[in-house]
N, C-alpha and C. Protein backbone atom coordinates (compact mmCIF):
# COMPACT_ATOMS: atom_id res chain seq x y z
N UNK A 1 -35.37 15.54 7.27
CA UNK A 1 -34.78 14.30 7.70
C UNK A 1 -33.28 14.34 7.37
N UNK A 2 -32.45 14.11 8.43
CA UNK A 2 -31.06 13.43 8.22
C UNK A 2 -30.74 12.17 8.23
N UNK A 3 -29.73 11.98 7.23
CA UNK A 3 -29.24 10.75 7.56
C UNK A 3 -27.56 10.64 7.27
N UNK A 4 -27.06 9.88 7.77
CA UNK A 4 -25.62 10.24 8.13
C UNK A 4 -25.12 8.70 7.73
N UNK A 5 -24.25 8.83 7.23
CA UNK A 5 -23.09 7.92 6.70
C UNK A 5 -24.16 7.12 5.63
N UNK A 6 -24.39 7.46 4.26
CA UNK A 6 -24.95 6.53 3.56
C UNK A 6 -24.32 7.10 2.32
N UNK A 7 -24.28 6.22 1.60
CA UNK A 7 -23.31 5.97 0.59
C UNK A 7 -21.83 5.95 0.37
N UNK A 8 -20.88 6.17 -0.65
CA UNK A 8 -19.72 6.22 -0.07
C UNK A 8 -18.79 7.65 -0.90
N UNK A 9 -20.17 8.84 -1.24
CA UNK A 9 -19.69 10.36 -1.23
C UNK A 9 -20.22 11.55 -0.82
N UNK A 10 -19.51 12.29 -0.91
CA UNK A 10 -20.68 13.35 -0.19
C UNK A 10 -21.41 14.08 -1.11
N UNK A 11 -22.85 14.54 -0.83
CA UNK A 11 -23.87 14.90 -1.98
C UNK A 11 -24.47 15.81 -0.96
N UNK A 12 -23.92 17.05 -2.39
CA UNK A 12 -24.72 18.66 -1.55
C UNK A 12 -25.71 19.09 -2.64
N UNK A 13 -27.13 18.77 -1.91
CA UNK A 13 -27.60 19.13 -3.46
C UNK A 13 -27.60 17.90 -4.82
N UNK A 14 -27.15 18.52 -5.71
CA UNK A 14 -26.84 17.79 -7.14
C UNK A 14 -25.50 17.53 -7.09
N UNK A 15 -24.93 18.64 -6.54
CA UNK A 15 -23.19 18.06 -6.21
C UNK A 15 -22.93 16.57 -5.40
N UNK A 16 -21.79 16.05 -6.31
CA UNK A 16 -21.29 14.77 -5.72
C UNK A 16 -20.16 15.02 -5.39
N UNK A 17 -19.30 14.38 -4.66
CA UNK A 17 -17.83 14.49 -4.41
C UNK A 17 -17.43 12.83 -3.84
N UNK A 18 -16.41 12.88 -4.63
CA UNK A 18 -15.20 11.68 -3.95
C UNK A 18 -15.08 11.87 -2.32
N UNK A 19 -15.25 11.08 -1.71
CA UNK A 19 -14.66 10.91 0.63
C UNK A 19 -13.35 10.04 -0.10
N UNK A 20 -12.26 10.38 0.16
CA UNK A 20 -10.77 10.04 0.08
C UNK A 20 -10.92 8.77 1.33
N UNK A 21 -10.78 7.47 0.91
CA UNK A 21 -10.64 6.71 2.32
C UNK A 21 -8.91 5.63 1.53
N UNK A 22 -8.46 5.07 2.95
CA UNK A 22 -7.51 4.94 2.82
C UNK A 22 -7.29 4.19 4.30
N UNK A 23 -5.72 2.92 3.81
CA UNK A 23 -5.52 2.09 4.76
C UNK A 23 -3.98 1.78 4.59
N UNK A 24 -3.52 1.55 5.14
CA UNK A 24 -1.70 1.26 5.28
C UNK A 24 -1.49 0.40 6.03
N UNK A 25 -0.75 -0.94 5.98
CA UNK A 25 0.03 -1.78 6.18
C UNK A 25 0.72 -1.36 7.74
N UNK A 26 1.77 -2.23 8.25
CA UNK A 26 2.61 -2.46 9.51
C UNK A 26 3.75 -2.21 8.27
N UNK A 27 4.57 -1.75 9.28
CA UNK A 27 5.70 -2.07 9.04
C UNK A 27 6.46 -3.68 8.57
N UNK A 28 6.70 -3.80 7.10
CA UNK A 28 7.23 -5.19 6.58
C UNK A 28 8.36 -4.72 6.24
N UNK A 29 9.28 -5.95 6.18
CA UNK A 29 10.62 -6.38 6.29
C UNK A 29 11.38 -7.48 6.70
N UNK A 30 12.58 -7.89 5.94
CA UNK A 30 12.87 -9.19 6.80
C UNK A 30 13.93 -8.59 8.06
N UNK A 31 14.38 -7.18 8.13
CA UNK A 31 15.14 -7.14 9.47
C UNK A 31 14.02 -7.39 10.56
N UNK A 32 13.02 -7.11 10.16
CA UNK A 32 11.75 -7.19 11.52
C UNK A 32 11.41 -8.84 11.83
N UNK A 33 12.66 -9.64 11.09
CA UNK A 33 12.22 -11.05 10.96
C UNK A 33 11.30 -11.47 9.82
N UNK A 34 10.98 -11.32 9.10
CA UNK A 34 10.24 -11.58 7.78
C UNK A 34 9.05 -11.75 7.57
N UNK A 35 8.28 -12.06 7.03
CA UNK A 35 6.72 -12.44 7.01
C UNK A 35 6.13 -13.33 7.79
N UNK A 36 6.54 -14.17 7.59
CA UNK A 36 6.26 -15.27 8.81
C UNK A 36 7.10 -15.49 9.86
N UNK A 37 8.24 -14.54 10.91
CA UNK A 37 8.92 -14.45 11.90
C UNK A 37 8.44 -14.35 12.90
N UNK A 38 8.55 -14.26 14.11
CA UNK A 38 8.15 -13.94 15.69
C UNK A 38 8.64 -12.60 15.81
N UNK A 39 10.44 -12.89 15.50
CA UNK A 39 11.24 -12.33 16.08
C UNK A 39 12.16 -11.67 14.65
N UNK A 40 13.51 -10.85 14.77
CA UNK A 40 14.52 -10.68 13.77
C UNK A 40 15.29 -12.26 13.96
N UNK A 41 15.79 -12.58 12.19
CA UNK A 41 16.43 -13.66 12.29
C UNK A 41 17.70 -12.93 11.96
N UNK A 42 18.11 -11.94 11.87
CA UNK A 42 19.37 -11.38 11.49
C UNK A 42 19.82 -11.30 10.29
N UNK A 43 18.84 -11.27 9.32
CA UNK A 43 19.30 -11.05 8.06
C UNK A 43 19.09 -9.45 7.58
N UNK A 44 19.86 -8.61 7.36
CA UNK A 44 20.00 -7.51 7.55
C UNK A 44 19.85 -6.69 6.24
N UNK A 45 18.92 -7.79 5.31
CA UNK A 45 18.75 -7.25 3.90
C UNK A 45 17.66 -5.90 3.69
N UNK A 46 17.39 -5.39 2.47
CA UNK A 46 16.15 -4.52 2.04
C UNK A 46 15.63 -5.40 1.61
N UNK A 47 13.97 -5.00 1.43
CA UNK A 47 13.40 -5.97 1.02
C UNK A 47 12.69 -5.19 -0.46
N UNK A 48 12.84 -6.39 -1.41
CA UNK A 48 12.84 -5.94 -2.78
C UNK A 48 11.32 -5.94 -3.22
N UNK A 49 10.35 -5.03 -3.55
CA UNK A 49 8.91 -5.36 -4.00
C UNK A 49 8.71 -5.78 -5.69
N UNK A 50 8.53 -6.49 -6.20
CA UNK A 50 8.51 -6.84 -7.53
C UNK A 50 7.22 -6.96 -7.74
N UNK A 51 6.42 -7.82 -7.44
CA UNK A 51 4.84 -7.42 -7.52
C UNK A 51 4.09 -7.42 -6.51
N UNK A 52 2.65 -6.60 -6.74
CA UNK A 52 1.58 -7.08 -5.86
C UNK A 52 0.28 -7.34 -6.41
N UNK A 53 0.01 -8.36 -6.04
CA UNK A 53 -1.69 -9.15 -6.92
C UNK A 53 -2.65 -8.76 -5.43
N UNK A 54 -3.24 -7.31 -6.42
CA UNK A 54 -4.73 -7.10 -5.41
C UNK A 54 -5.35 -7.95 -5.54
N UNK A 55 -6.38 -7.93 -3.98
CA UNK A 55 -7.62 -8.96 -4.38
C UNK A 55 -8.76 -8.06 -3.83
N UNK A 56 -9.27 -7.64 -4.47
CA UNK A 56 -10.36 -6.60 -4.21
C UNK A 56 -11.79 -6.78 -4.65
N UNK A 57 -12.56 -6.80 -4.01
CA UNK A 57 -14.03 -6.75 -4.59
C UNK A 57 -13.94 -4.96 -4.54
N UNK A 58 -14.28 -4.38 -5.69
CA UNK A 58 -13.92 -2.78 -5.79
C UNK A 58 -14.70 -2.01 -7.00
N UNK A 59 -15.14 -0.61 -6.91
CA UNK A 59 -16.00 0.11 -7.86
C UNK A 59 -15.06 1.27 -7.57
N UNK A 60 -14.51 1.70 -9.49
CA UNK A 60 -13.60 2.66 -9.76
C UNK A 60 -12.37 2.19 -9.48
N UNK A 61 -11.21 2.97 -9.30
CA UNK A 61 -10.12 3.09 -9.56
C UNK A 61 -9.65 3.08 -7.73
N UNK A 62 -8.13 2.78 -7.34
CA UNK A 62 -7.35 2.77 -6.39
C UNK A 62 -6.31 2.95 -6.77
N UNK A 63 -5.26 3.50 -5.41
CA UNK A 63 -4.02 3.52 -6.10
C UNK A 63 -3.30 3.28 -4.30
N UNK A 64 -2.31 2.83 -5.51
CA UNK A 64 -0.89 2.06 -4.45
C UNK A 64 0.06 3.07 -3.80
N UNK A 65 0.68 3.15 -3.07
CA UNK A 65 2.06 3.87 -2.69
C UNK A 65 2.88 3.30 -1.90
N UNK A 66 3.77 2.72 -1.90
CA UNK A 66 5.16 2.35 -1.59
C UNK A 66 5.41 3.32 -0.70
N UNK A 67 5.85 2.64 0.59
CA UNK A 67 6.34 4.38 1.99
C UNK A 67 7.40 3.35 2.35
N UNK A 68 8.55 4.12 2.90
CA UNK A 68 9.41 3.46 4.03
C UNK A 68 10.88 4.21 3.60
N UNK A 69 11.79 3.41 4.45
CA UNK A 69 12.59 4.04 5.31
C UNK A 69 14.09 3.18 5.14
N UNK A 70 14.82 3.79 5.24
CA UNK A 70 16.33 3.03 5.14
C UNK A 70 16.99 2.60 6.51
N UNK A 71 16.21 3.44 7.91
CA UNK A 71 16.72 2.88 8.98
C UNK A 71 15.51 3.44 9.85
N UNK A 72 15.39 2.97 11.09
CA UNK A 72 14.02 2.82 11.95
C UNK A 72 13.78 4.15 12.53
N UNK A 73 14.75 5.69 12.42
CA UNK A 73 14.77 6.48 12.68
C UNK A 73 14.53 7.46 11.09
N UNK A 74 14.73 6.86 10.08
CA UNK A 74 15.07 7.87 8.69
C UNK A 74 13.82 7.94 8.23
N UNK A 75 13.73 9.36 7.38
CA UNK A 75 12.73 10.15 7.06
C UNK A 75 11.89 8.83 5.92
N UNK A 76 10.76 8.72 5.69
CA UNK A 76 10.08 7.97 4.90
C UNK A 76 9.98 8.68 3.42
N UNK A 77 10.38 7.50 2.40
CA UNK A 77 10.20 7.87 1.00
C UNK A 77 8.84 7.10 0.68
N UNK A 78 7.58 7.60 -0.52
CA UNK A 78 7.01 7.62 -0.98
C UNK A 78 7.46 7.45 -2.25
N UNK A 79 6.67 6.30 -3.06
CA UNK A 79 6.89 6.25 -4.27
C UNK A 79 5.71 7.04 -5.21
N UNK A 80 6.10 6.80 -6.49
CA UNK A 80 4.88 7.04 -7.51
C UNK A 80 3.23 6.36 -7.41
N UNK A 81 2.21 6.85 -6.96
CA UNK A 81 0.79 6.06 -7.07
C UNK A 81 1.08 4.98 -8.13
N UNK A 82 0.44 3.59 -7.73
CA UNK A 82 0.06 3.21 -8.50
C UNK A 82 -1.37 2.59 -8.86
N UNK A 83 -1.74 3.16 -9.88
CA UNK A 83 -3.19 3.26 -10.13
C UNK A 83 -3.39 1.49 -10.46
N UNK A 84 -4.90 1.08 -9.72
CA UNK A 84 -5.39 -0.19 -10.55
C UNK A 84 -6.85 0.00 -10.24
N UNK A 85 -7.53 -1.19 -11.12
CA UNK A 85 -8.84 -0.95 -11.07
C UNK A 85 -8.65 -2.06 -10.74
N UNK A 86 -10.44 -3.00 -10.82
CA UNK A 86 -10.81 -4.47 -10.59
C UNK A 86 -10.35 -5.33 -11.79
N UNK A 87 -10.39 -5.11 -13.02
CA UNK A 87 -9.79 -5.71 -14.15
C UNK A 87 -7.63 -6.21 -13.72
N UNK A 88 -7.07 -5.00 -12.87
CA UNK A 88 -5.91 -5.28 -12.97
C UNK A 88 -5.55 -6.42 -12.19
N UNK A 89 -5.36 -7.61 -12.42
CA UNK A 89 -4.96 -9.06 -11.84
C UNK A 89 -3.23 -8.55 -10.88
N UNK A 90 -2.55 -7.58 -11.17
CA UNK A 90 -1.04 -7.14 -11.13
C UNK A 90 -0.31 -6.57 -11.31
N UNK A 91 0.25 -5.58 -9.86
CA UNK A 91 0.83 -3.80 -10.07
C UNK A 91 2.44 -4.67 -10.24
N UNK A 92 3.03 -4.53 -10.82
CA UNK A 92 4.92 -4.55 -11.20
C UNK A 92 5.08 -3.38 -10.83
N UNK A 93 6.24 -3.70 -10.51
CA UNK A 93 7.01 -2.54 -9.71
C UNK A 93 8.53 -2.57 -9.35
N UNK A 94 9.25 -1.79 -8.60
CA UNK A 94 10.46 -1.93 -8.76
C UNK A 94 11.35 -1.26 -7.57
N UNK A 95 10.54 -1.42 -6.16
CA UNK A 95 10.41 -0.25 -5.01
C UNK A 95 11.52 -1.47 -4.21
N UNK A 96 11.92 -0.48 -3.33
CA UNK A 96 13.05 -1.49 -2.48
C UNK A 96 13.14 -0.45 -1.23
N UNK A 97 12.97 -0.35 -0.22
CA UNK A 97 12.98 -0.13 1.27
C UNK A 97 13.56 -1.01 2.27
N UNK A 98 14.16 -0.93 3.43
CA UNK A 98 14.50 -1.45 4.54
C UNK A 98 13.46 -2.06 4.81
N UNK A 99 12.62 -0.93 5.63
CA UNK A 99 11.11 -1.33 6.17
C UNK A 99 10.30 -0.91 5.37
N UNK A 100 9.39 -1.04 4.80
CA UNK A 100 8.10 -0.68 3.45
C UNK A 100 6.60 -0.52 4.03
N UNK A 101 5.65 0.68 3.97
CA UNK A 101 4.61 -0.14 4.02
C UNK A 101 3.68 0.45 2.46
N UNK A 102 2.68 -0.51 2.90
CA UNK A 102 1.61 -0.28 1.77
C UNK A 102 0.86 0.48 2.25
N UNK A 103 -0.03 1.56 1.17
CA UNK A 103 -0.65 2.35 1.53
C UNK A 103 -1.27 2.21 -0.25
N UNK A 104 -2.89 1.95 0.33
CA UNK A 104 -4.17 1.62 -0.49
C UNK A 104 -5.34 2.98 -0.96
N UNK A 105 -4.80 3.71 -1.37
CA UNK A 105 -5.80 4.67 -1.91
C UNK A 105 -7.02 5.16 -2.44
N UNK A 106 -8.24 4.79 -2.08
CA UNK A 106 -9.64 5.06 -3.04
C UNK A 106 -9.86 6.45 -3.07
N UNK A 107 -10.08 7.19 -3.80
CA UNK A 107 -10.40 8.70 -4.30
C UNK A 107 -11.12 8.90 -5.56
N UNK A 108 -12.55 8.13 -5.67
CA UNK A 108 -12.70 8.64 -6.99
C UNK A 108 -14.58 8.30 -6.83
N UNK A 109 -15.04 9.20 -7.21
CA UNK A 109 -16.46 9.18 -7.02
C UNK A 109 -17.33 7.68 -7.14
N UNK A 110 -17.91 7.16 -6.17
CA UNK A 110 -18.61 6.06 -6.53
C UNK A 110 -17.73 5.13 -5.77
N UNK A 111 -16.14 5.21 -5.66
CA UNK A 111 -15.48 4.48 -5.24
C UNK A 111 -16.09 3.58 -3.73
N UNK A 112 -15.44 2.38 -3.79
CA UNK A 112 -16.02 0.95 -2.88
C UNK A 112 -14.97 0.31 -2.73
N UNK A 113 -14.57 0.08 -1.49
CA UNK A 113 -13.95 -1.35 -2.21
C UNK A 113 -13.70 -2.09 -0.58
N UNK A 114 -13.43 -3.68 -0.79
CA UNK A 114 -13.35 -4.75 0.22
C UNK A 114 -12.04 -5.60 -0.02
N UNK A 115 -11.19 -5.96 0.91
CA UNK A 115 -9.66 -6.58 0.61
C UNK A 115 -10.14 -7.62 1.15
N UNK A 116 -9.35 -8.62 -0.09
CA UNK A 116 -9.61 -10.25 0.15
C UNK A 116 -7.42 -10.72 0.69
N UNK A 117 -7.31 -11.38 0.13
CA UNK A 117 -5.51 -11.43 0.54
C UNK A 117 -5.07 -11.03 -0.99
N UNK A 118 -3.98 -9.91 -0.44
CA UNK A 118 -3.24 -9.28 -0.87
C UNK A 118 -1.97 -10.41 -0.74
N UNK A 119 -1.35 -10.63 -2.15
CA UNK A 119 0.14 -11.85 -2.42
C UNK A 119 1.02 -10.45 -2.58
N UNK A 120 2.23 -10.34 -2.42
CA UNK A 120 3.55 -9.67 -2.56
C UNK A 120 4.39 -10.52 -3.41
N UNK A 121 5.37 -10.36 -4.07
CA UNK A 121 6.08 -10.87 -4.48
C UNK A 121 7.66 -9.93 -4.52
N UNK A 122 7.96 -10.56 -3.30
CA UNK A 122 8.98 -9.76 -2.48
C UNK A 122 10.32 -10.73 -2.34
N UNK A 123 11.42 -10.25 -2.42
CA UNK A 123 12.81 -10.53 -3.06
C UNK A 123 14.15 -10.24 -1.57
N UNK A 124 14.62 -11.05 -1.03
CA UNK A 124 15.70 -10.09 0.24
C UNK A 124 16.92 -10.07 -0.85
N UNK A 125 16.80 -10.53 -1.45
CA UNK A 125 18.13 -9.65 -2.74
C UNK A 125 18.39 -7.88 -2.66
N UNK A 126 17.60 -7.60 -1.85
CA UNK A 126 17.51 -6.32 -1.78
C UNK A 126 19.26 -5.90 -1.37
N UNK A 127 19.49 -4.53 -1.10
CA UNK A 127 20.99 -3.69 -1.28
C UNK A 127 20.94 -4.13 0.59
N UNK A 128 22.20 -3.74 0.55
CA UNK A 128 22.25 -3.73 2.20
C UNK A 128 22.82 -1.76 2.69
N UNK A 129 22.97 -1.84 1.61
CA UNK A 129 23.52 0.04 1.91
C UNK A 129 21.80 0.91 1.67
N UNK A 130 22.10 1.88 2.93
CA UNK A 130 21.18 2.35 2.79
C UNK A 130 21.64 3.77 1.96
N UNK A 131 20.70 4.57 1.58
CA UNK A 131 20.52 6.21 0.77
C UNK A 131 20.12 7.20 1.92
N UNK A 132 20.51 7.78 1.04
CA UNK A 132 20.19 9.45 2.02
C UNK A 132 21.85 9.26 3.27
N UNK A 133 20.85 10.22 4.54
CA UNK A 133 22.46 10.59 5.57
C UNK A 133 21.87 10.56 6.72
């Protein structure tokens, strides 16, 4: 007998293994017009990430990564993972991008998990000069 897609690792035998699953965000920013925009309102800031409060129903560990870009053509930076479990109420942080996205990581045996709303606590104090060339 087969059976296909049940549980959430793969088992050969007695062997278990972590399935790496994973989800990423749109493109956020206030040049894209801001969170709640249609359109650009012309404010031409970075946008500053200071926190994010997961809301996860989740088994094991996840981790965060910060991606984006200084202009709509420039190469994408990646930040440091940041690891949380279900206990962590709040990742701090200190990431600043033009355009940003989130990218949600599960990799760890047993791992589960379900997104309820995700809060940001996001700053346009951000630089207006971008890095790199």
């Amino acid at each position: 007998m087969f059976q296909n897609e049940y549980g959430t690792d793969y088992v050969n035998g007695q062997n278990a293994v972590a399935i790496e699953s994973y989800f990423e965000t749109n493109d956020l920013g206030w040049v894209s017009g801001g969170p709640s925009e249609p359109s650009p309102i012309g404010s031409n800031r970075w946008v500053r990430l200071e926190r994010v409060e997961p809301d996860f129903l989740m088994q094991g560990e996840m981790s965060l990564i910060v991606t984006g870009r200084p202009f709509a053509q420039g190469q994408d930076q990646e930040s440091a993972p940041y690891v949380f479990d279900a206990n962590k109420g709040k990742i701090d942080m200190k990431e600043q991008r033009r355009e940003l996205r989130l990218k949600f990581i599960s990799n760890t045996l047993g791992g589960d998990y379900q997104l309820g709303k995700l809060l940001l606590n996001a700053d346009t104090n951000g630089d207006v000069r971008g890095f790199g060339s």
